[in-house]
C-alpha atoms as a PDB file:
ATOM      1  CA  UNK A   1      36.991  -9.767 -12.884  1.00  0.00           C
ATOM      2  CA  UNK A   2      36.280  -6.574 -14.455  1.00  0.00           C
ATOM      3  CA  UNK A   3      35.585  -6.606 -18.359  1.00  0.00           C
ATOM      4  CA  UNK A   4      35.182  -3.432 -20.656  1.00  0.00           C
ATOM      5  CA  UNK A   5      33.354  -4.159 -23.782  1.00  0.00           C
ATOM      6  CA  UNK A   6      32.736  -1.335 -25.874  1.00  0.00           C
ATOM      7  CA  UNK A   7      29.695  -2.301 -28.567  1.00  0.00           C
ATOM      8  CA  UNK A   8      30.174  -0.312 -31.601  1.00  0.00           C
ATOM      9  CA  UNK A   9      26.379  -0.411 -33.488  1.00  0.00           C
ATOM     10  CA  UNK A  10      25.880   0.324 -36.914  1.00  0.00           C
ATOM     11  CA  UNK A  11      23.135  -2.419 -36.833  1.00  0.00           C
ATOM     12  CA  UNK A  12      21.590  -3.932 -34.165  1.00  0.00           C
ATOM     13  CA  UNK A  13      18.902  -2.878 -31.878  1.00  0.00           C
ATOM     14  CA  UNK A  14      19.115  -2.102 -28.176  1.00  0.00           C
ATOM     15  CA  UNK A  15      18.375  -5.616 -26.856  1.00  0.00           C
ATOM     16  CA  UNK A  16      21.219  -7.148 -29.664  1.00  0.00           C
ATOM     17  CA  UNK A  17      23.543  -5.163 -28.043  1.00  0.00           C
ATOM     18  CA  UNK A  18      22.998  -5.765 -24.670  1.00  0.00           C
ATOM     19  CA  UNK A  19      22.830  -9.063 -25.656  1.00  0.00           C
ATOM     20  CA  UNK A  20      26.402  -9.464 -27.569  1.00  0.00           C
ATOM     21  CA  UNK A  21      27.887  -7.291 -24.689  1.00  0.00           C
ATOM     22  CA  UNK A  22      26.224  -9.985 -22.036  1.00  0.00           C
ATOM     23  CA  UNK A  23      27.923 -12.952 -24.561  1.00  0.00           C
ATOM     24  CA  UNK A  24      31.199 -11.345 -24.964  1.00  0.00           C
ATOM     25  CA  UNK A  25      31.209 -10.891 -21.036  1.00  0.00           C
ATOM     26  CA  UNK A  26      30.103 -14.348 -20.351  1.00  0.00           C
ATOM     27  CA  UNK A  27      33.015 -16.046 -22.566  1.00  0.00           C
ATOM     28  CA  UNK A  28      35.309 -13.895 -20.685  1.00  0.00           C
ATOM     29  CA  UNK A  29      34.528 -14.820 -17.440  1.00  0.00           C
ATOM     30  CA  UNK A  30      33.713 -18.474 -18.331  1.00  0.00           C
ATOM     31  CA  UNK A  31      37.293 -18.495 -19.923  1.00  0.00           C
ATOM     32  CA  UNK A  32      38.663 -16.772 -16.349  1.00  0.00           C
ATOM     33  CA  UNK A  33      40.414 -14.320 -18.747  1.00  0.00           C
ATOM     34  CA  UNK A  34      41.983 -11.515 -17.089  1.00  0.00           C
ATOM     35  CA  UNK A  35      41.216  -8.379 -16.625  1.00  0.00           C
ATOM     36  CA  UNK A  36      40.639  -6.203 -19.750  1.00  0.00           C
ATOM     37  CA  UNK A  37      38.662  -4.566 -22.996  1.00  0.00           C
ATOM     38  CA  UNK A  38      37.544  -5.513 -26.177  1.00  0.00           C
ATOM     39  CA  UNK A  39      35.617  -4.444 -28.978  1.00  0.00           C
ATOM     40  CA  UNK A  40      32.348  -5.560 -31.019  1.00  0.00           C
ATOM     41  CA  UNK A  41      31.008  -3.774 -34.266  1.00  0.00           C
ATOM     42  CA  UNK A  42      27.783  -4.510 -35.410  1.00  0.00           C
ATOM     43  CA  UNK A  43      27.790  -3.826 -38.928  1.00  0.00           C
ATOM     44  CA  UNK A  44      27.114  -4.561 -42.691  1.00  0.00           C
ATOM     45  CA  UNK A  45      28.193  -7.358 -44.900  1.00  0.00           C
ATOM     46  CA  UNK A  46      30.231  -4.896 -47.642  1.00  0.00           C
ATOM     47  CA  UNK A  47      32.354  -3.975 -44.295  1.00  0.00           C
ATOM     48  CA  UNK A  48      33.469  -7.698 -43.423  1.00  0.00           C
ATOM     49  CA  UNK A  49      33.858  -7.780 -47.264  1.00  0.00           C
ATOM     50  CA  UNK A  50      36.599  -5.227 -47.028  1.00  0.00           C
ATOM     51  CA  UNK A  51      37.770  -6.726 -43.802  1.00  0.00           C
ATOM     52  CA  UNK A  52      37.985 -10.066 -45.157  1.00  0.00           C
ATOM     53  CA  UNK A  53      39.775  -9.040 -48.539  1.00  0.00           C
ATOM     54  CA  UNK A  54      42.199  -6.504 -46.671  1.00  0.00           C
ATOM     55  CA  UNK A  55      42.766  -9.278 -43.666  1.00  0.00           C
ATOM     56  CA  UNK A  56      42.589 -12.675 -45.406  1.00  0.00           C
ATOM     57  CA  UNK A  57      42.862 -12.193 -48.928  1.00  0.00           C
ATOM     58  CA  UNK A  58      39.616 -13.695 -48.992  1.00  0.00           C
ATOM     59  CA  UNK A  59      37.333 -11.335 -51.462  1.00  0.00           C
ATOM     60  CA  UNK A  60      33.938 -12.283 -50.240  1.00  0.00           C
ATOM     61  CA  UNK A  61      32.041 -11.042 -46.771  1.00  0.00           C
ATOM     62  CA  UNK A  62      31.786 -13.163 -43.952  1.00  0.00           C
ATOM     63  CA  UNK A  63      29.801 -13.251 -40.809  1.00  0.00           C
ATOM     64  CA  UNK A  64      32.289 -12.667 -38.386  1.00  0.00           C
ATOM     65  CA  UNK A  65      35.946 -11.431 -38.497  1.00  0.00           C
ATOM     66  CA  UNK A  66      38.226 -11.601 -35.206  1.00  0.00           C
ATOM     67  CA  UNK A  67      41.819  -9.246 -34.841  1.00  0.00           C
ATOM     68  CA  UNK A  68      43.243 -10.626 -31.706  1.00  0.00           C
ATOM     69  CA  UNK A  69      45.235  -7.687 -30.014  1.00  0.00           C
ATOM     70  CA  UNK A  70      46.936  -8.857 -26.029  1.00  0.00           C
ATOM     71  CA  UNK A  71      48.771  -6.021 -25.629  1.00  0.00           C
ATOM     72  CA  UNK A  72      48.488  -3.712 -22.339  1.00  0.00           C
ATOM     73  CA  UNK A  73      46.404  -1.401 -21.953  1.00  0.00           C
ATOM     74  CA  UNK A  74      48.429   2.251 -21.321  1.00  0.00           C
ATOM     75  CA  UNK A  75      47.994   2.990 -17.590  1.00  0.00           C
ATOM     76  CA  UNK A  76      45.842   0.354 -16.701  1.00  0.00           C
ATOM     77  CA  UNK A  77      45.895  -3.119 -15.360  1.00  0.00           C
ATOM     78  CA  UNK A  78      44.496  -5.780 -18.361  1.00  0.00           C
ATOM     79  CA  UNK A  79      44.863  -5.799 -21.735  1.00  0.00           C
ATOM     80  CA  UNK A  80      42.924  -4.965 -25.017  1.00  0.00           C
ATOM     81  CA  UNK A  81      42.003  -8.587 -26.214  1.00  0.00           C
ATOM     82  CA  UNK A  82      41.035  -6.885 -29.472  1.00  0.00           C
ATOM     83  CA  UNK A  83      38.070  -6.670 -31.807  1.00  0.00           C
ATOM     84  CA  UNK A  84      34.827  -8.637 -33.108  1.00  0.00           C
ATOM     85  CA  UNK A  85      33.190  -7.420 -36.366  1.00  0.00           C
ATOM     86  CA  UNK A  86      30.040  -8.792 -37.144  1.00  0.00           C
ATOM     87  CA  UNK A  87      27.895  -8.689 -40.504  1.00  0.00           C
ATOM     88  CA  UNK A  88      24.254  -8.149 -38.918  1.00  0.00           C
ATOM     89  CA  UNK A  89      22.435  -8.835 -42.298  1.00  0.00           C
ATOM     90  CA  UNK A  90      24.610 -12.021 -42.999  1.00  0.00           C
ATOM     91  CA  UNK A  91      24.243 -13.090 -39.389  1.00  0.00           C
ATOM     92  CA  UNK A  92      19.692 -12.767 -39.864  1.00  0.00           C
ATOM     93  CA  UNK A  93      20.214 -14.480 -43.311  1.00  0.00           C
ATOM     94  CA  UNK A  94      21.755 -17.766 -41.366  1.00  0.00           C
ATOM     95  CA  UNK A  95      19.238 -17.426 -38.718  1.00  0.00           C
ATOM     96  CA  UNK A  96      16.338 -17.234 -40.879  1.00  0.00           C
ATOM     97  CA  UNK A  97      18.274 -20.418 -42.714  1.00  0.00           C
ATOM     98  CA  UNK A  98      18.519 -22.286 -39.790  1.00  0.00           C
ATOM     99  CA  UNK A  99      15.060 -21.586 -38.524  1.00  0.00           C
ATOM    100  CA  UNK A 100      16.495 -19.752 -35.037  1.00  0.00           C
ATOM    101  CA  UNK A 101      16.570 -15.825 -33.831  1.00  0.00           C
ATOM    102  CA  UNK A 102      18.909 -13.429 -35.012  1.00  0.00           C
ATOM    103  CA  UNK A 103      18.933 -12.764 -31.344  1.00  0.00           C
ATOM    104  CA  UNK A 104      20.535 -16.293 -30.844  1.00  0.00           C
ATOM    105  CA  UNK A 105      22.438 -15.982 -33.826  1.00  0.00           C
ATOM    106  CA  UNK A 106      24.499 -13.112 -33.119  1.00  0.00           C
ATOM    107  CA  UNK A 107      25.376 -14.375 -29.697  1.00  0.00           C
ATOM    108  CA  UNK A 108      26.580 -17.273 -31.198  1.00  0.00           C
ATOM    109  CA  UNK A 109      28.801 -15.342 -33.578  1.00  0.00           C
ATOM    110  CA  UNK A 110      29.906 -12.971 -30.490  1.00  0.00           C
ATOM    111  CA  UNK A 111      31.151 -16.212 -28.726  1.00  0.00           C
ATOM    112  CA  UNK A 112      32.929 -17.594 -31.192  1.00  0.00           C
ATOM    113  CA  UNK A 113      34.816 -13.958 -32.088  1.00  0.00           C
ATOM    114  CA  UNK A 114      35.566 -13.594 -28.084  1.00  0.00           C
ATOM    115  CA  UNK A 115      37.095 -17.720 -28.445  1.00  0.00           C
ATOM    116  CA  UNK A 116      39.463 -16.646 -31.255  1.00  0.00           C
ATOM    117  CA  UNK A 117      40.524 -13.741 -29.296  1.00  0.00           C
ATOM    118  CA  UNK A 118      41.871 -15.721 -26.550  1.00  0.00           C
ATOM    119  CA  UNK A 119      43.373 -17.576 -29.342  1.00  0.00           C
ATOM    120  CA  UNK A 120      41.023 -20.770 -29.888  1.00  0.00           C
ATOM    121  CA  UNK A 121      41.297 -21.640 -33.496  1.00  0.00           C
ATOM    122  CA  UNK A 122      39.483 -24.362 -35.701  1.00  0.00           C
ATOM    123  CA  UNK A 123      41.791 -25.604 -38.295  1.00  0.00           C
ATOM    124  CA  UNK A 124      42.076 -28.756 -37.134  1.00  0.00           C
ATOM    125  CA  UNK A 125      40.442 -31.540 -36.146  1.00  0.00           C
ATOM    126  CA  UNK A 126      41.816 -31.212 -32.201  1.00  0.00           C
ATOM    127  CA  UNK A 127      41.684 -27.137 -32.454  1.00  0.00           C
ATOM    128  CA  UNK A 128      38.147 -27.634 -33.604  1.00  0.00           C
ATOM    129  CA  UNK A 129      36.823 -30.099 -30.805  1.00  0.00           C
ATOM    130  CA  UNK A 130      38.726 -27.637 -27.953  1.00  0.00           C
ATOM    131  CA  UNK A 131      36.582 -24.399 -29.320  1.00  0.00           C
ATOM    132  CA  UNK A 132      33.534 -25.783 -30.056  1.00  0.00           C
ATOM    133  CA  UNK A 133      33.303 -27.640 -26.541  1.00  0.00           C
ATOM    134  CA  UNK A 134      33.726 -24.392 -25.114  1.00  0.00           C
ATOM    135  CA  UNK A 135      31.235 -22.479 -27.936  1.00  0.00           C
ATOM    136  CA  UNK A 136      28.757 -24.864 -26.734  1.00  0.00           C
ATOM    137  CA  UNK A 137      29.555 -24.472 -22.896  1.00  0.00           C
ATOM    138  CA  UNK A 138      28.919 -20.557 -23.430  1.00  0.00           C
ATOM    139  CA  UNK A 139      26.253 -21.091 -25.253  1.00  0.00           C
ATOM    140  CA  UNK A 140      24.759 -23.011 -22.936  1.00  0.00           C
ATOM    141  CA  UNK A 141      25.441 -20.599 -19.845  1.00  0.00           C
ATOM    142  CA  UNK A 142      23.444 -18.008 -21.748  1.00  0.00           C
ATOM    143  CA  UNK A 143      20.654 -20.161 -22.331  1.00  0.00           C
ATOM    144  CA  UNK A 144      21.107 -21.111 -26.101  1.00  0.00           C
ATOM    145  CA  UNK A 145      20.263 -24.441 -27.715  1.00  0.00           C
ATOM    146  CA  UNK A 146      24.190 -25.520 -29.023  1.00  0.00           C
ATOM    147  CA  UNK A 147      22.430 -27.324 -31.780  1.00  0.00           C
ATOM    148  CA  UNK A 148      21.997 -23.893 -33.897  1.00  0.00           C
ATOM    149  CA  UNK A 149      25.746 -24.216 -34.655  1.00  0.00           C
ATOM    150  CA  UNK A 150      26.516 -24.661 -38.380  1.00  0.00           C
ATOM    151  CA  UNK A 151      30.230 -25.642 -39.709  1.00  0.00           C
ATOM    152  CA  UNK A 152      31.595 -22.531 -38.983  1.00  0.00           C
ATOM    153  CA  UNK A 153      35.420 -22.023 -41.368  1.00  0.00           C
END
């Protein structure tokens, strides 16, 4: 299947990037999604702030923030799936917490954003179980330990 993922970088390095694009990808295709684009911006935590605030009327920043799109794209055979935001410096604060990479902690958050855009959700028990099985199965394919999962909202 063919997958566009455009990685938007106001933080991150080279190998992050590559990385996030190589998690995003990998959730798609473990997830036989269908053909399409999607989104990722590496950023700061005062942007997921505004995000969250604007989005959720939650006023405080997160780590990651998914806006699930599904509609066509013009001219083209798939459909824009949507967009990931991710808070870089919030996302090396819980890796330095939870004694992993950064590395490893921003694919995590890039496979969890990709699950709620093909509209895995985890607020409920059953909803919970479903996306995490399938966190960890990504997680596994790209050679992460599971066990750096946290109780993610």
């Amino acid at each position: 299947m063919t997958y566009s993922i455009e990685i938007i970088a106001e933080k991150g390095s080279a190998e992050i990037q590559e990385g996030v694009a190589t998690a995003a990808r990998t959730v798609l295709e473990l997830e036989a999604a269908g053909r399409g684009s999607l989104s990722i911006v590496l950023t700061d935590e005062d942007t997921l702030r505004k995000a969250n605030r604007q989005y959720a009327g939650i006023d405080r920043p997160t780590d990651v923030l998914s806006f699930a799109d599904g509609e066509q794209l013009p001219g083209e055979d798939g459909i824009y799936y949507g967009d990931v935001l991710i808070a870089v410096p919030i996302a090396e604060e819980q890796a330095r917490a939870g004694n992993h990479s950064a590395f490893d902690e921003l694919v995590l958050l890039t496979v969890h954003g990709v699950l709620h855009l093909l509209g895995y959700e985890h607020d409920h028990p059953e909803a919970k179980d479903r996306m995490w099985s399938h966190q960890e199965a990504a997680l596994l394919t790209l050679g992460i330990d599971p066990g750096i999962v946290k109780e993610q909202e």
